[in-house]
N, C-alpha and C. Protein backbone atom coordinates (compact mmCIF):
# COMPACT_ATOMS: atom_id res chain seq x y z
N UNK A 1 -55.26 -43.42 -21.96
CA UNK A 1 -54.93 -43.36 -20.55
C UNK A 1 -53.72 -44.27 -20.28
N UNK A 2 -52.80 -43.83 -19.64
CA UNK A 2 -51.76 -44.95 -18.99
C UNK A 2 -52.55 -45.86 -18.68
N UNK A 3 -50.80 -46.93 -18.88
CA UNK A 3 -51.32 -48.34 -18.19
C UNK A 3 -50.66 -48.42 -17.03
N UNK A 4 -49.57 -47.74 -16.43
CA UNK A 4 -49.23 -48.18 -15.31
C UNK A 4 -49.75 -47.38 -14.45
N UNK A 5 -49.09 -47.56 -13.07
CA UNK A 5 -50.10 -46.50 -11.60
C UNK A 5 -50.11 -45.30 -11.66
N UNK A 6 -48.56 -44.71 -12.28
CA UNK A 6 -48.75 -43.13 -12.27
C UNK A 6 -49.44 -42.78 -13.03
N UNK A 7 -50.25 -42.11 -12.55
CA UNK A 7 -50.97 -40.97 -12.88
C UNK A 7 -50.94 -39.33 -12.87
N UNK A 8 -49.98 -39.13 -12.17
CA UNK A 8 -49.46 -37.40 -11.76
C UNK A 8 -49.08 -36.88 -12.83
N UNK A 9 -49.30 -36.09 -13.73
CA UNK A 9 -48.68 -35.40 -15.14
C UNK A 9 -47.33 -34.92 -14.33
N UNK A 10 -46.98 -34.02 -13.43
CA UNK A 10 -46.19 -33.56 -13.08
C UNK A 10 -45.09 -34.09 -13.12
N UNK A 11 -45.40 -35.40 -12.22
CA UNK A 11 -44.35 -36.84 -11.84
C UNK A 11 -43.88 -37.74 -12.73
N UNK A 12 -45.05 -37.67 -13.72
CA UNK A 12 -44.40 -38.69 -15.13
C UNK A 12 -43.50 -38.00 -15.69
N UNK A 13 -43.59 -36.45 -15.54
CA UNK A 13 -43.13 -35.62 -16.67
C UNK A 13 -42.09 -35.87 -16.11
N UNK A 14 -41.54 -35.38 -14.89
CA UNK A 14 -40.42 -35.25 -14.16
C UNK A 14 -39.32 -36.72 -14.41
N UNK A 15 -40.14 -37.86 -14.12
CA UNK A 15 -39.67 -39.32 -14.53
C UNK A 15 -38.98 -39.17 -15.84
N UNK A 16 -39.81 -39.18 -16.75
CA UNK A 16 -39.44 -38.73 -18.19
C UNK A 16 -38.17 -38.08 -19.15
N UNK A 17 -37.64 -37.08 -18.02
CA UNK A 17 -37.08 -35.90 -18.18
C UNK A 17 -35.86 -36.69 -17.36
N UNK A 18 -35.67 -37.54 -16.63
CA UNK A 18 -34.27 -37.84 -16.02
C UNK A 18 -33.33 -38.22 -17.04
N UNK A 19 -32.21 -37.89 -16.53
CA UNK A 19 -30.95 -38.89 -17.08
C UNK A 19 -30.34 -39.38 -15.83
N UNK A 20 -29.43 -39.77 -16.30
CA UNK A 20 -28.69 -40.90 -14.90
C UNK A 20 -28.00 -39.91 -14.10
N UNK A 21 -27.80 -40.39 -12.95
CA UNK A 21 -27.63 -39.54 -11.99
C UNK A 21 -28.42 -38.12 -11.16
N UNK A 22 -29.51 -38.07 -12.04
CA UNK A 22 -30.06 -36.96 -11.22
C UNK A 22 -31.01 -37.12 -10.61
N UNK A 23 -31.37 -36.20 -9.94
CA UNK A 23 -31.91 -37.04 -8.05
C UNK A 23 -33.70 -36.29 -7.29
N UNK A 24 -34.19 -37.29 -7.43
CA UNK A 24 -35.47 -36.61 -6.67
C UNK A 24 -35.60 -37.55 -5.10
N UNK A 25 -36.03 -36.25 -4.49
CA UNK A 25 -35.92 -36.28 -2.74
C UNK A 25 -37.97 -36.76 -3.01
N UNK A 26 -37.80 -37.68 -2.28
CA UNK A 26 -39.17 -37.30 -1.76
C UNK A 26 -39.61 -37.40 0.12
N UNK A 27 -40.21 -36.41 0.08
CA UNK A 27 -39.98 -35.96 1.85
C UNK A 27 -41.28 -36.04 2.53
N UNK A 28 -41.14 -35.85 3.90
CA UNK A 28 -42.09 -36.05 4.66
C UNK A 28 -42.55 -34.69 4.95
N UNK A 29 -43.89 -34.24 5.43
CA UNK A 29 -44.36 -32.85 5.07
C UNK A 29 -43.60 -31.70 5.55
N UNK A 30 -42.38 -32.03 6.12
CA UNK A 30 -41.80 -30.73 7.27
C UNK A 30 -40.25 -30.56 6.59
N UNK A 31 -40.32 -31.44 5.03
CA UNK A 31 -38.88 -31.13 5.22
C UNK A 31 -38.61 -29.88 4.34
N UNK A 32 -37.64 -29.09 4.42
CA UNK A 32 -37.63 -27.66 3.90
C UNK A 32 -37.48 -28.17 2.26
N UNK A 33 -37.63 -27.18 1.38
CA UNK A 33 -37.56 -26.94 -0.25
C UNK A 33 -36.70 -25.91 -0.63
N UNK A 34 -35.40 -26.18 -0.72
CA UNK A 34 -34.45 -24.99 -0.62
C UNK A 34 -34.95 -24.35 -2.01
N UNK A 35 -34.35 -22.74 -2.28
CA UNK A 35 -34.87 -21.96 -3.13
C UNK A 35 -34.05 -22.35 -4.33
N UNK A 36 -34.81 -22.85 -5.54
CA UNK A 36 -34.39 -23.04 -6.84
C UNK A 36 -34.80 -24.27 -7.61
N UNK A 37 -35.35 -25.40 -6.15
CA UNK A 37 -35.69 -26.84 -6.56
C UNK A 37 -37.07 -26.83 -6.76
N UNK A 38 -37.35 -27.44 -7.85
CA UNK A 38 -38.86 -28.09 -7.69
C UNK A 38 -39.41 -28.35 -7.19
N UNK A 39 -40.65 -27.99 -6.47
CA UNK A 39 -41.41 -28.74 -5.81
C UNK A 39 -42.47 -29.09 -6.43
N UNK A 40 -42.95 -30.50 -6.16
CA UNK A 40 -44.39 -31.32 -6.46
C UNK A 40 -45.07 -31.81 -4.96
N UNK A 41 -45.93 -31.21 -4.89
CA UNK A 41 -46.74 -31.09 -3.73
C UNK A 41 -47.99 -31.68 -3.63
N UNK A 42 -47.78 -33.09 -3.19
CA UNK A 42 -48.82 -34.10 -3.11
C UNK A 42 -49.60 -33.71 -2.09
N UNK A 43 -49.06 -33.54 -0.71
CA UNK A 43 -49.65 -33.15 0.52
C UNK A 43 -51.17 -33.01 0.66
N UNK A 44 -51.99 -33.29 1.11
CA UNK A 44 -53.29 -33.24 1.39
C UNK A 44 -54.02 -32.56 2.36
N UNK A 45 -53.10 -33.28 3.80
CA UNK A 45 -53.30 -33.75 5.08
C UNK A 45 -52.44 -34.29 5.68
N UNK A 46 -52.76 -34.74 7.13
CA UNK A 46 -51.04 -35.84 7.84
C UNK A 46 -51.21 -37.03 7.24
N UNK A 47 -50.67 -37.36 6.92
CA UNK A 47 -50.46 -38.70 6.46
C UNK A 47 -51.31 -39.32 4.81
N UNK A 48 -51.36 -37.89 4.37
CA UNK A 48 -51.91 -38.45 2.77
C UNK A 48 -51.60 -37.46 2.27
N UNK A 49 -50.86 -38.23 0.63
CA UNK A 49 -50.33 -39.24 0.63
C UNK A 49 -49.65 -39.91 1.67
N UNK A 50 -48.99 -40.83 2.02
CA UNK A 50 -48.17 -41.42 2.64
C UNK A 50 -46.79 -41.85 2.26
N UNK A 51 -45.52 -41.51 2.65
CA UNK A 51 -44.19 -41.99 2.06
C UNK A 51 -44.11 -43.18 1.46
N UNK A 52 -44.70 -44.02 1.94
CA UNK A 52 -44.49 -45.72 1.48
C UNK A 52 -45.08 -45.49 0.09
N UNK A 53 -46.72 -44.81 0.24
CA UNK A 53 -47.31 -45.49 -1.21
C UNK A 53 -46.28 -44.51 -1.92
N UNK A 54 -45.99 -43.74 -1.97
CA UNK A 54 -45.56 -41.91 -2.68
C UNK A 54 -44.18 -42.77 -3.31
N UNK A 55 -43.48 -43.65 -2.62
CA UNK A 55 -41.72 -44.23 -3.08
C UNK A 55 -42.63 -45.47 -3.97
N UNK A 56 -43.70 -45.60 -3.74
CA UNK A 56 -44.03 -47.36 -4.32
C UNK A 56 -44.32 -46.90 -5.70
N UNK A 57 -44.92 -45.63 -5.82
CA UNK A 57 -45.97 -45.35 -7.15
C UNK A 57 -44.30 -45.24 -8.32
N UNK A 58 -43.79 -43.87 -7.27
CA UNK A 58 -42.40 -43.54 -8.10
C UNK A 58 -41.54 -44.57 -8.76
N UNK A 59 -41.79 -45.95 -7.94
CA UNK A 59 -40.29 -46.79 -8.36
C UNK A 59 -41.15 -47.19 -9.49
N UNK A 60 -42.09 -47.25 -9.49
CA UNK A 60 -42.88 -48.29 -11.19
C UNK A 60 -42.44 -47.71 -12.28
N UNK A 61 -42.26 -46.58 -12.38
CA UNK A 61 -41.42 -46.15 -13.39
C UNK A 61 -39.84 -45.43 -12.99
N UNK A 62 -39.52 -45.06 -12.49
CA UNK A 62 -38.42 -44.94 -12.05
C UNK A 62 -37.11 -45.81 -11.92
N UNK A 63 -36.22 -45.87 -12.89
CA UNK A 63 -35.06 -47.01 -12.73
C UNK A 63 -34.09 -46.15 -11.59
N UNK A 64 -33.48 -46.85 -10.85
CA UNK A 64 -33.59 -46.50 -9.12
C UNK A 64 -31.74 -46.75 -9.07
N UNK A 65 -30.48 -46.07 -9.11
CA UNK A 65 -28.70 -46.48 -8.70
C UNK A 65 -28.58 -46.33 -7.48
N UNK A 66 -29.31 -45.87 -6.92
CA UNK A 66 -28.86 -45.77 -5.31
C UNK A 66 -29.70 -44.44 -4.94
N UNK A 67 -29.60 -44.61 -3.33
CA UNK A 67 -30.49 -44.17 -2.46
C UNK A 67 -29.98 -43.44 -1.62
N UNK A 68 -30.61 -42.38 -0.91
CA UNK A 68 -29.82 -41.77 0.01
C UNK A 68 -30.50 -41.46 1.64
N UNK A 69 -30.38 -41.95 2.72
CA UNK A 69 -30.80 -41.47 3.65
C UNK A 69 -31.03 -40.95 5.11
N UNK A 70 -31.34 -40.08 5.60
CA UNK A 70 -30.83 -39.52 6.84
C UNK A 70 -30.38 -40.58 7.89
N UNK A 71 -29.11 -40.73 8.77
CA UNK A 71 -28.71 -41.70 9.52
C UNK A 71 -30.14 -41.27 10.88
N UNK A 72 -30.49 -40.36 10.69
CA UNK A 72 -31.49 -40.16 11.90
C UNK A 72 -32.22 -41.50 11.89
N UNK A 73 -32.98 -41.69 10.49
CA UNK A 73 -33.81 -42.63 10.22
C UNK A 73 -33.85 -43.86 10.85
N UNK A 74 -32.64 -44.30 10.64
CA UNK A 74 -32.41 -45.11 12.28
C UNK A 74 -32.50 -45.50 13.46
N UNK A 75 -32.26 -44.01 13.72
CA UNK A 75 -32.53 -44.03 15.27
C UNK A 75 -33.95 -44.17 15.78
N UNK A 76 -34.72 -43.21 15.04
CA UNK A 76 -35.83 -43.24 15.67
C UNK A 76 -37.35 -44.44 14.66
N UNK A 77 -36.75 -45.28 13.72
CA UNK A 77 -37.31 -46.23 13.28
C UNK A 77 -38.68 -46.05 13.15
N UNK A 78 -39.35 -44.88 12.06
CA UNK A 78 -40.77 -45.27 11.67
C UNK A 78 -40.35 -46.01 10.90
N UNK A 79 -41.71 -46.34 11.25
CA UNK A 79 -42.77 -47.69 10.49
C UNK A 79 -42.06 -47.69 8.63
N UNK A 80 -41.82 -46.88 8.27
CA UNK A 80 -41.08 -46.23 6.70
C UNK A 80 -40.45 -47.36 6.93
N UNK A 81 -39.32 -47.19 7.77
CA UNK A 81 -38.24 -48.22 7.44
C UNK A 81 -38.20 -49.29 6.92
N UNK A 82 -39.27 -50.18 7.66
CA UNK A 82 -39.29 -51.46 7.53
C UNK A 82 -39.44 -51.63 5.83
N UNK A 83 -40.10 -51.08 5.25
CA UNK A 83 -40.13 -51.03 3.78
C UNK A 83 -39.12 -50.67 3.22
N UNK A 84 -38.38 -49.59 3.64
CA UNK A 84 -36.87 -49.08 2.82
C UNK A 84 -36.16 -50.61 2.83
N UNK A 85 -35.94 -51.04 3.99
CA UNK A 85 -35.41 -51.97 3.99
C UNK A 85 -35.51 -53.27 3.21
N UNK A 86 -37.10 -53.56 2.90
CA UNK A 86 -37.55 -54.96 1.86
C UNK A 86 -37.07 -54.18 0.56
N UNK A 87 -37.43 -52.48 0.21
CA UNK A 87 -36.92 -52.57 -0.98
C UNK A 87 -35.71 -52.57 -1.85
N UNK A 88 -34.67 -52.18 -0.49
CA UNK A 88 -33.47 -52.23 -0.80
C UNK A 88 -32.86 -53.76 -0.88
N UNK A 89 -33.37 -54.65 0.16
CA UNK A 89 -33.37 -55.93 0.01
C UNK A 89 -33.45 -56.62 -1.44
N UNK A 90 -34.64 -56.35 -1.90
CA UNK A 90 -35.09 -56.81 -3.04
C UNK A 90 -34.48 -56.01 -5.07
N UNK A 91 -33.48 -54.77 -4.08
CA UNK A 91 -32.54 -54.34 -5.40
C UNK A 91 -33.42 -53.35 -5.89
N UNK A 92 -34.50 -52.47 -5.79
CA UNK A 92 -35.22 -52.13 -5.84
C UNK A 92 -34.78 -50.36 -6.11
N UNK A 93 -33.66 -50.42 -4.79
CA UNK A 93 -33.21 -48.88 -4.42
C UNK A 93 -31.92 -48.92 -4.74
N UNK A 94 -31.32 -49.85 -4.92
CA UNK A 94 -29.79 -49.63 -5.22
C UNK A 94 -28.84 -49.89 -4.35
N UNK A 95 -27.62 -49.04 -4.38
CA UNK A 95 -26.89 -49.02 -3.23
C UNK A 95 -27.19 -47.97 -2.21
N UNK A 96 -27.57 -48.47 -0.47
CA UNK A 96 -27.88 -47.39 0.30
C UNK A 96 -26.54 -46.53 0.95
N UNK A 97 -26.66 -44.73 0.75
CA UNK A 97 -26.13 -44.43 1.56
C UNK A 97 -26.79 -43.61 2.37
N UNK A 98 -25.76 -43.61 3.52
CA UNK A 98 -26.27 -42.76 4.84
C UNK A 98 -25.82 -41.10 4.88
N UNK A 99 -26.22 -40.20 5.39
CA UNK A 99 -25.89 -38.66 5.64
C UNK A 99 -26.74 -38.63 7.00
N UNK A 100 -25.97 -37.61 7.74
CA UNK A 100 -26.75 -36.85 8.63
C UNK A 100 -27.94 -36.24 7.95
N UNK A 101 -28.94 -35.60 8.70
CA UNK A 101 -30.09 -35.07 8.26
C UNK A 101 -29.66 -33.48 7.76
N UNK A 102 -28.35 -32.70 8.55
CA UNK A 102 -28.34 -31.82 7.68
C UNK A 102 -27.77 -32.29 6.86
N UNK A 103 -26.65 -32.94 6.60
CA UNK A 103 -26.02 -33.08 5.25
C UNK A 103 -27.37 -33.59 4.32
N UNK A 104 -28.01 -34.34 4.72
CA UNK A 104 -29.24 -34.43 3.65
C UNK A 104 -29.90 -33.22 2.91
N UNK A 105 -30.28 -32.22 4.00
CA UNK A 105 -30.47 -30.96 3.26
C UNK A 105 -29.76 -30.27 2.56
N UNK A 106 -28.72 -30.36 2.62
CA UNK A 106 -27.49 -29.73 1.99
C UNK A 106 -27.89 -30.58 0.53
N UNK A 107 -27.89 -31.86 0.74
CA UNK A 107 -27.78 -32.28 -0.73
C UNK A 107 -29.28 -32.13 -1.51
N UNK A 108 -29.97 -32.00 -0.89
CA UNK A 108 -31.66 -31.77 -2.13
C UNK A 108 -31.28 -30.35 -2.36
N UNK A 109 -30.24 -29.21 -1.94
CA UNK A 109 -30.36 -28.44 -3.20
C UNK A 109 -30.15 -28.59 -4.44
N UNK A 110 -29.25 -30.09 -4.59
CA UNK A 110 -28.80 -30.34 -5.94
C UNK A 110 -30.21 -31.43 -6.54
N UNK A 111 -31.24 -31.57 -6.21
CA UNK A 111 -32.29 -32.44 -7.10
C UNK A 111 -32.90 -31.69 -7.77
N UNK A 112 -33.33 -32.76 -8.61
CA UNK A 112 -34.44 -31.76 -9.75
C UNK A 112 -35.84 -31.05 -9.19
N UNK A 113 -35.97 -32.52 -8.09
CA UNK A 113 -36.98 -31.60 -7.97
C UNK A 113 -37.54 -32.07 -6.16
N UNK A 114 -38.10 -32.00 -5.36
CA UNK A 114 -39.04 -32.47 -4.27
C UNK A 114 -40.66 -32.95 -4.41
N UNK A 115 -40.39 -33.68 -3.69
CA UNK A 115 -41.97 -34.34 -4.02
C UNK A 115 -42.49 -34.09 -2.31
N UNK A 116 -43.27 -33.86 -2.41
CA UNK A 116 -43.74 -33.37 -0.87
C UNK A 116 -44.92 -34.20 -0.79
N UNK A 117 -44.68 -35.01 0.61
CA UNK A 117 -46.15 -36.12 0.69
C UNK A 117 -46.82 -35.11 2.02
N UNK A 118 -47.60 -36.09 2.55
CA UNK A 118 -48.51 -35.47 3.49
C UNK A 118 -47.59 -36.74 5.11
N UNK A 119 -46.79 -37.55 4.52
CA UNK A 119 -45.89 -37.82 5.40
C UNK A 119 -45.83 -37.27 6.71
N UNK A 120 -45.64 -37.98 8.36
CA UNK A 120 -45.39 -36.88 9.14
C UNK A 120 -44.91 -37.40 10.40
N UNK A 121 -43.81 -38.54 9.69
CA UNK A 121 -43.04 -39.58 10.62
C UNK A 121 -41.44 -38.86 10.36
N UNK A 122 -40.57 -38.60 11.59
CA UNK A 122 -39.75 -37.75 11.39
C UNK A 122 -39.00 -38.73 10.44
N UNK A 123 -38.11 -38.10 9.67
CA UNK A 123 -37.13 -38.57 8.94
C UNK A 123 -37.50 -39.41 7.86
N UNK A 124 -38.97 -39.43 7.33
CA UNK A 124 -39.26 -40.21 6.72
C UNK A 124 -38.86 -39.67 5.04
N UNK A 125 -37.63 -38.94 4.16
CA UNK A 125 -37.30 -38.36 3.42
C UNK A 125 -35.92 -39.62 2.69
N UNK A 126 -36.25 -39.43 1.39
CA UNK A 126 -35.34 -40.69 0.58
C UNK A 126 -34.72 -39.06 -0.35
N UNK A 127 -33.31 -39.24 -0.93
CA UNK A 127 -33.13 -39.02 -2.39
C UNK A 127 -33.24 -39.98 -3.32
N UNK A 128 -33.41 -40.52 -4.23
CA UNK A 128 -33.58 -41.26 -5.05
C UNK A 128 -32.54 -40.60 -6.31
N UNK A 129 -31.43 -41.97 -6.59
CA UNK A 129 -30.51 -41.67 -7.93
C UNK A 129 -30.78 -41.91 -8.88
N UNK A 130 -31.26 -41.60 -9.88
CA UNK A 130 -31.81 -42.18 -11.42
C UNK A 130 -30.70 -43.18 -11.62
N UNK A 131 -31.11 -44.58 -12.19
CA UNK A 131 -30.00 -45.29 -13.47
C UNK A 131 -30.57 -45.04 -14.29
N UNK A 132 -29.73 -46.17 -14.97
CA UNK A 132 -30.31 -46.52 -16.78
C UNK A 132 -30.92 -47.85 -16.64
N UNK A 133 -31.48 -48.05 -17.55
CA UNK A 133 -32.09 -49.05 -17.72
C UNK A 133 -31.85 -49.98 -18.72
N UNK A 134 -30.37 -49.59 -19.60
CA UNK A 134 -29.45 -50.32 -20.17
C UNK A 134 -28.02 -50.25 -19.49
């Protein structure tokens, strides 16, 4: 059995399978899955999984170059934030950038894959950039 938190075959696999630069979105339950990307579909219910734990489990294995996320996110400040913010603080996420929310969609056609939580705070959606870990 693993020793660390993930547990998702799907998600390790997906982890596993990165090289640098390529990008998993993970979104809040409403955000679209354009046709061709992966989806991993945690979703349950509203709010389970939840975005916070869903980015917390991912970063344990996940080496993290930067981040990407809707300038909406901002405006309307869920509760998400306050965490984007300690983890970017803490180097965690990389360098943050901002997009409008469509330009955000525009860009998860290019990820490997979507991770779909049960999320259901608007704008609560990250891309995540693979590094290296040398």
């Amino acid at each position: 059995m693993k020793k660390t938190p993930l547990l998702n075959v799907a998600l390790s696999r997906l982890i596993a399978s990165l090289g640098h630069g390529d990008m998993v979105v993970i979104g809040d339950a409403g955000l679209p899955v354009p046709p061709g990307v992966e989806l991993i579909d945690l979703a349950l219910t509203h709010g389970i999984p939840d975005f916070v734990s869903t980015l917390k489990v991912l970063l344990s294995e996940m080496q993290v170059e930067s981040h990407v996320l809707a300038q909406e996110i901002l405006d309307k400040q869920p509760s998400a934030l306050t965490t984007l913010d300690e983890l970017n603080a803490e180097g965690s996420l990389g360098r943050r950038d901002l997009l409008s929310h469509e330009q955000f969609k525009v860009l998860s056609r290019q990820a490997r894959a979507i991770v779909r939580t049960g999320e259901c705070s608007p704008y609560c959606n990250i891309v995540l950039v693979s590094g290296v870990t040398f």
